[in-house]
Protein backbone atom coordinates (compact mmCIF):
# COMPACT_ATOMS: atom_id res chain seq x y z
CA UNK A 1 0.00 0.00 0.00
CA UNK A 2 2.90 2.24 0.66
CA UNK A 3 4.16 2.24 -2.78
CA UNK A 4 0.58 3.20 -4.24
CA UNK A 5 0.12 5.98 -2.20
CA UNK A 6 3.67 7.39 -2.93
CA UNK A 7 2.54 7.33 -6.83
CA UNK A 8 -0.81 8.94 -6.55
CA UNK A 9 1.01 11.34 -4.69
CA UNK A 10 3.46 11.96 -6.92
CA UNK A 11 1.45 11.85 -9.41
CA UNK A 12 -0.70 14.97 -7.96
CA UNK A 13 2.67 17.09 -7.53
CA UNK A 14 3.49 16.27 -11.28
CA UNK A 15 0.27 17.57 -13.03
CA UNK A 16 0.68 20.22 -10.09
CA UNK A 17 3.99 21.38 -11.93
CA UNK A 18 2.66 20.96 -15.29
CA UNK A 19 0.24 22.99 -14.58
CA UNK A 20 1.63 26.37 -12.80
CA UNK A 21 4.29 26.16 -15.63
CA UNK A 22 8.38 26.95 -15.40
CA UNK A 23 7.61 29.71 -13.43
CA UNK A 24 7.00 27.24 -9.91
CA UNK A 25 11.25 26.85 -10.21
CA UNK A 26 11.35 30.59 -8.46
CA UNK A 27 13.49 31.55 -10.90
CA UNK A 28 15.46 28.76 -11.66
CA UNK A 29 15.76 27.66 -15.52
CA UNK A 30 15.20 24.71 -16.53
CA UNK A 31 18.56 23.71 -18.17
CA UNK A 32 19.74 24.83 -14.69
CA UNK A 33 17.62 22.35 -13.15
CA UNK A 34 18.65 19.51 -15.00
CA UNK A 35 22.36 20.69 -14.81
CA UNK A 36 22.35 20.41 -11.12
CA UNK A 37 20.35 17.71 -10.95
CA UNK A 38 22.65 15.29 -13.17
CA UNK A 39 25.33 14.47 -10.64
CA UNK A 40 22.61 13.18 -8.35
CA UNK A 41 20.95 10.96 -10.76
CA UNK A 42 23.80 8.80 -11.68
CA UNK A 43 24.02 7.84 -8.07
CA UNK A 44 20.04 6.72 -7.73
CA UNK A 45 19.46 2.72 -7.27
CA UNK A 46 17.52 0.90 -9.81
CA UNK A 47 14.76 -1.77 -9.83
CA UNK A 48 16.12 -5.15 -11.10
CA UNK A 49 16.27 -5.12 -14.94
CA UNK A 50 17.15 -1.63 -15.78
CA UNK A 51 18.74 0.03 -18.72
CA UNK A 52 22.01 1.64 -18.77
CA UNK A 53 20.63 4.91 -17.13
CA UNK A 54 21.11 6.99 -20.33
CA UNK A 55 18.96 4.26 -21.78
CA UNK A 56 16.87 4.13 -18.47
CA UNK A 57 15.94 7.67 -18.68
CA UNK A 58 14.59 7.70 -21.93
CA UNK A 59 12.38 4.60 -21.61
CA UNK A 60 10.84 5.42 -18.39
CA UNK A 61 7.44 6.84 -18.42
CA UNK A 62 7.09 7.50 -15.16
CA UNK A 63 4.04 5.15 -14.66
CA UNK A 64 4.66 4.05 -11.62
CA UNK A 65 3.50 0.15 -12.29
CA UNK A 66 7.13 -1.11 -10.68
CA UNK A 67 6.30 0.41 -7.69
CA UNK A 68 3.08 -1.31 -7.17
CA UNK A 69 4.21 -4.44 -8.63
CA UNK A 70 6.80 -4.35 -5.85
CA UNK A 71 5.21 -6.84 -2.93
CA UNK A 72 7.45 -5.51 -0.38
CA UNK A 73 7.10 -1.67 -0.45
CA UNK A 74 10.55 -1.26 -1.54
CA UNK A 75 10.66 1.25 -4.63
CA UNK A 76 9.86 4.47 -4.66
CA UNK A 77 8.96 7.37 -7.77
CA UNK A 78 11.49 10.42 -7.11
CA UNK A 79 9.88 13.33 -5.72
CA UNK A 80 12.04 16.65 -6.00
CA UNK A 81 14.63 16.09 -3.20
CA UNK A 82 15.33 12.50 -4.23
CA UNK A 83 18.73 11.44 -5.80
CA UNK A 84 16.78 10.09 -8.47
CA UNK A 85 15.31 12.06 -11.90
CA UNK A 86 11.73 13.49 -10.74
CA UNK A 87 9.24 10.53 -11.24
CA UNK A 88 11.75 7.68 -11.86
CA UNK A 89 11.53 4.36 -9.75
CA UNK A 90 14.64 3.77 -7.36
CA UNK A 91 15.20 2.15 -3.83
CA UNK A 92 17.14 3.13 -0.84
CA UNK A 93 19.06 -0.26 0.37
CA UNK A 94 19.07 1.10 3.79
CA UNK A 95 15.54 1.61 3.90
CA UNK A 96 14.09 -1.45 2.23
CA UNK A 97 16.43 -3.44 0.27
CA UNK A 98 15.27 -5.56 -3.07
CA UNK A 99 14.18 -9.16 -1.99
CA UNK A 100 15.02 -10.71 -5.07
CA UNK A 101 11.70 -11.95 -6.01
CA UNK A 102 12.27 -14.97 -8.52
CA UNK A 103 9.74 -13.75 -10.95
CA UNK A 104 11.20 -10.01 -10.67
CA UNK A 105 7.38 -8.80 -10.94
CA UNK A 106 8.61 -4.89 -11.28
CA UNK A 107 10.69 -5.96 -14.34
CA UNK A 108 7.31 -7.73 -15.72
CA UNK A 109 5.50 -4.67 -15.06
CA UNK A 110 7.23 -2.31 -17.40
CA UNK A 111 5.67 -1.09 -20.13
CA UNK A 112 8.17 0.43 -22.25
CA UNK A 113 11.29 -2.10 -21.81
CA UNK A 114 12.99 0.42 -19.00
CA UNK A 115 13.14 -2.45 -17.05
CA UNK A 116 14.08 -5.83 -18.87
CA UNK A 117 10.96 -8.25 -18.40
CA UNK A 118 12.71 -10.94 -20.38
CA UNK A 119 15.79 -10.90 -17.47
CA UNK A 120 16.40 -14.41 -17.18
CA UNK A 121 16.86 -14.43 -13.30
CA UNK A 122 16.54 -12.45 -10.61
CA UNK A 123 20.36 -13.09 -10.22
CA UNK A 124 21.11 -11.48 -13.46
CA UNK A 125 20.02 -8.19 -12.15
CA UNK A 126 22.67 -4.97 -11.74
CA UNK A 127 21.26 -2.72 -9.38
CA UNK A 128 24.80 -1.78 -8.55
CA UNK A 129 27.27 -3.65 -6.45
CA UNK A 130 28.50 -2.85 -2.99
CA UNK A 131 31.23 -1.93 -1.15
CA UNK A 132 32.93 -1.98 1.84
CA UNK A 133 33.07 1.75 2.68
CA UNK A 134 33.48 1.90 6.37
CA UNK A 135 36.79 0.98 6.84
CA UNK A 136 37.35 2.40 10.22
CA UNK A 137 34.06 1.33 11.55
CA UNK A 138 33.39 -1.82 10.32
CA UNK A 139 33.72 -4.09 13.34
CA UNK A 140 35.75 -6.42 11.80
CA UNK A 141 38.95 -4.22 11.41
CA UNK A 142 38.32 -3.39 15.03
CA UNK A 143 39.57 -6.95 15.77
CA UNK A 144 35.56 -8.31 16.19
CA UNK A 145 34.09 -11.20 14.68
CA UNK A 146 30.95 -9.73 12.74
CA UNK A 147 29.57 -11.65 10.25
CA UNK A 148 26.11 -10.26 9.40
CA UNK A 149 26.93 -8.96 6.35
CA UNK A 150 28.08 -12.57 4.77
CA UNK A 151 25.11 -14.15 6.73
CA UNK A 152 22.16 -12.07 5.24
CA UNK A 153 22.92 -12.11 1.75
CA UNK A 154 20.73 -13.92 -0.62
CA UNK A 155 23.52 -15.11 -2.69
CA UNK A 156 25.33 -16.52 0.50
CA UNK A 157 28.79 -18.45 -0.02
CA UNK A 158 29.14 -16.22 -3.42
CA UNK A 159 28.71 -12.66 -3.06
CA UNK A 160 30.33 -11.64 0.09
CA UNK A 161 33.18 -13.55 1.92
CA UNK A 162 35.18 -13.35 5.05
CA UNK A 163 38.35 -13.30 4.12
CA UNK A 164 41.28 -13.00 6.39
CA UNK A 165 43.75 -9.97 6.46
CA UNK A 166 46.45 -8.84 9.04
CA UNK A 167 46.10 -5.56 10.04
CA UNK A 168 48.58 -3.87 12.60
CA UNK A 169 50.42 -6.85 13.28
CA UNK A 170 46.54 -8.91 14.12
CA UNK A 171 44.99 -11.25 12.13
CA UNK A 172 41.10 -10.47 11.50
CA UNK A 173 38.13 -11.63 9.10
CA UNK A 174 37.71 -9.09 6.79
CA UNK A 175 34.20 -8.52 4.61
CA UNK A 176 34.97 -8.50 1.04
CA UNK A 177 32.46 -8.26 -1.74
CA UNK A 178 32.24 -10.38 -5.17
CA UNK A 179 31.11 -8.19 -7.74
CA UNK A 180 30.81 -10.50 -10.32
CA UNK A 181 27.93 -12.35 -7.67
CA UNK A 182 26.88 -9.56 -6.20
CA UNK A 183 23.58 -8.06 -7.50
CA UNK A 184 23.46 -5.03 -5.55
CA UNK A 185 20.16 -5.80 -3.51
CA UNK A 186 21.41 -3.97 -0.56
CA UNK A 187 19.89 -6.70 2.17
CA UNK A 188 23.81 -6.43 3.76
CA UNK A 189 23.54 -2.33 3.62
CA UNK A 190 20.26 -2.90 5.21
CA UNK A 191 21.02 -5.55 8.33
CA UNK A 192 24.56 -3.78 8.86
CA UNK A 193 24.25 -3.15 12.83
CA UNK A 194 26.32 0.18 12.36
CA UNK A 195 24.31 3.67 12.88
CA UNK A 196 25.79 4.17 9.68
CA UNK A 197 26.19 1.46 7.28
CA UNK A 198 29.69 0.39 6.76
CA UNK A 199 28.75 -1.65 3.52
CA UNK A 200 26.95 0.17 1.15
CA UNK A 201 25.20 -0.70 -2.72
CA UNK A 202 26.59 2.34 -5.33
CA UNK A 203 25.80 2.22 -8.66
CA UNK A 204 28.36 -0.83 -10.49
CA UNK A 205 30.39 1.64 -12.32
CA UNK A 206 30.97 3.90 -9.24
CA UNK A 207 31.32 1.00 -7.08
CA UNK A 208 34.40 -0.61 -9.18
CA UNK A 209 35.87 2.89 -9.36
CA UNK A 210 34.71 3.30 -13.19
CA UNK A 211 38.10 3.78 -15.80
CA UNK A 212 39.16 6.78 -13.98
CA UNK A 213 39.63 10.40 -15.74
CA UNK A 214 42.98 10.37 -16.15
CA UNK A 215 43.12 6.97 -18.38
CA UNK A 216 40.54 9.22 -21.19
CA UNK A 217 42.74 9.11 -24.92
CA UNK A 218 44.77 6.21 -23.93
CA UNK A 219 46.05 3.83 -26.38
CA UNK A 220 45.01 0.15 -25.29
């Protein structure tokens, strides 16, 4: 139910804008809008099944029929302070995760081929991959055994490992991810027992670091 109401909601603000104009930005133009809000969208979190975002962007409708094929609340349509393009479906891992449905139902919902209903599994999905951010607050460098990362995810054994690693002279268990298993479904971002998640999902080619700037007009 939480998902419906977000889109009729939504939905309201949209014809809302439409209908007061360019004028409602106080200002603001619209290339100026989209400008700023650029860097945020390549950071948003995907359903299963998504296009490259370029490719994402342009087949999305903003429908909304993801979100309430969605049995466990978890995506959202992006309302003006979301790091997501205004009206496009996305999920905050730390809120509530993607459960991996095996029949991907959001992916089946889409109209338009934004998200891939033919995706083969629910493991074939790249929602983005994550990564071990917290290094000096996961509890495992501070010399404690935590495991609930590795124990949560739904792809346990393949995506996330303890592995060990000697740090100041002490042997501990260290979290490390898989990308090529891991589908980016944020349950470990979710169940990490930090105030602040020390493992979080980012977007795959943010995640792996991407080529990096410097390596643009190299010769392979």
């Amino acid at each position: 139910m939480t998902g419906r109401r977000k889109v009729t909601r939504r939905s309201a603000i949209a014809d809302a804008a439409r209908a007061v104009g360019v004028a409602c930005l106080g200002g603001f133009s619209l290339a100026a809008l989209v400008k700023t809000a650029s860097p945020v969208d390549a950071r948003a979190i995907r359903p299963p099944g998504a296009l490259p975002e370029p490719d994402f962007l342009a087949a999305c409708v903003h429908c909304g029929l993801c979100v309430q094929a969605c049995p466990y609340g978890t995506l959202s349509l992006a309302e003006w302070d979301d790091e997501a393009e205004l009206g496009t479906p996305f999920f905050t891992p730390r809120e509530v995760p993607c459960y991996m449905c095996k029949d991907v139902p959001c992916a089946r919902a889409c109209p338009t081929g934004a998200l891939d209903r033919d995706i083969p599994s629910i493991r074939d999905a790249d929602m983005g991959v994550a990564v071990l951010v917290g290094h000096e607050t996961c509890l495992n460098y501070k010399g404690l055994n935590c495991s609930i990362c590795v124990r949560v995810c739904p792809i346990r054994g393949e995506a996330i490992s303890l592995e060990p690693q000697e740090i100041g002279g002490r042997q501990v268990m260290i979290p490390v991810v898989h990308s090529a298993s891991c589908t980016g479904c944020g349950t470990c971002e979710k169940q990490c027992v930090l105030g602040h998640a020390a493992i979080r999902v980012l977007p795959r080619d943010l995640g792996l670091g991407g080529p990096g700037r410097n390596r643009a007009g190299r010769k392979a």
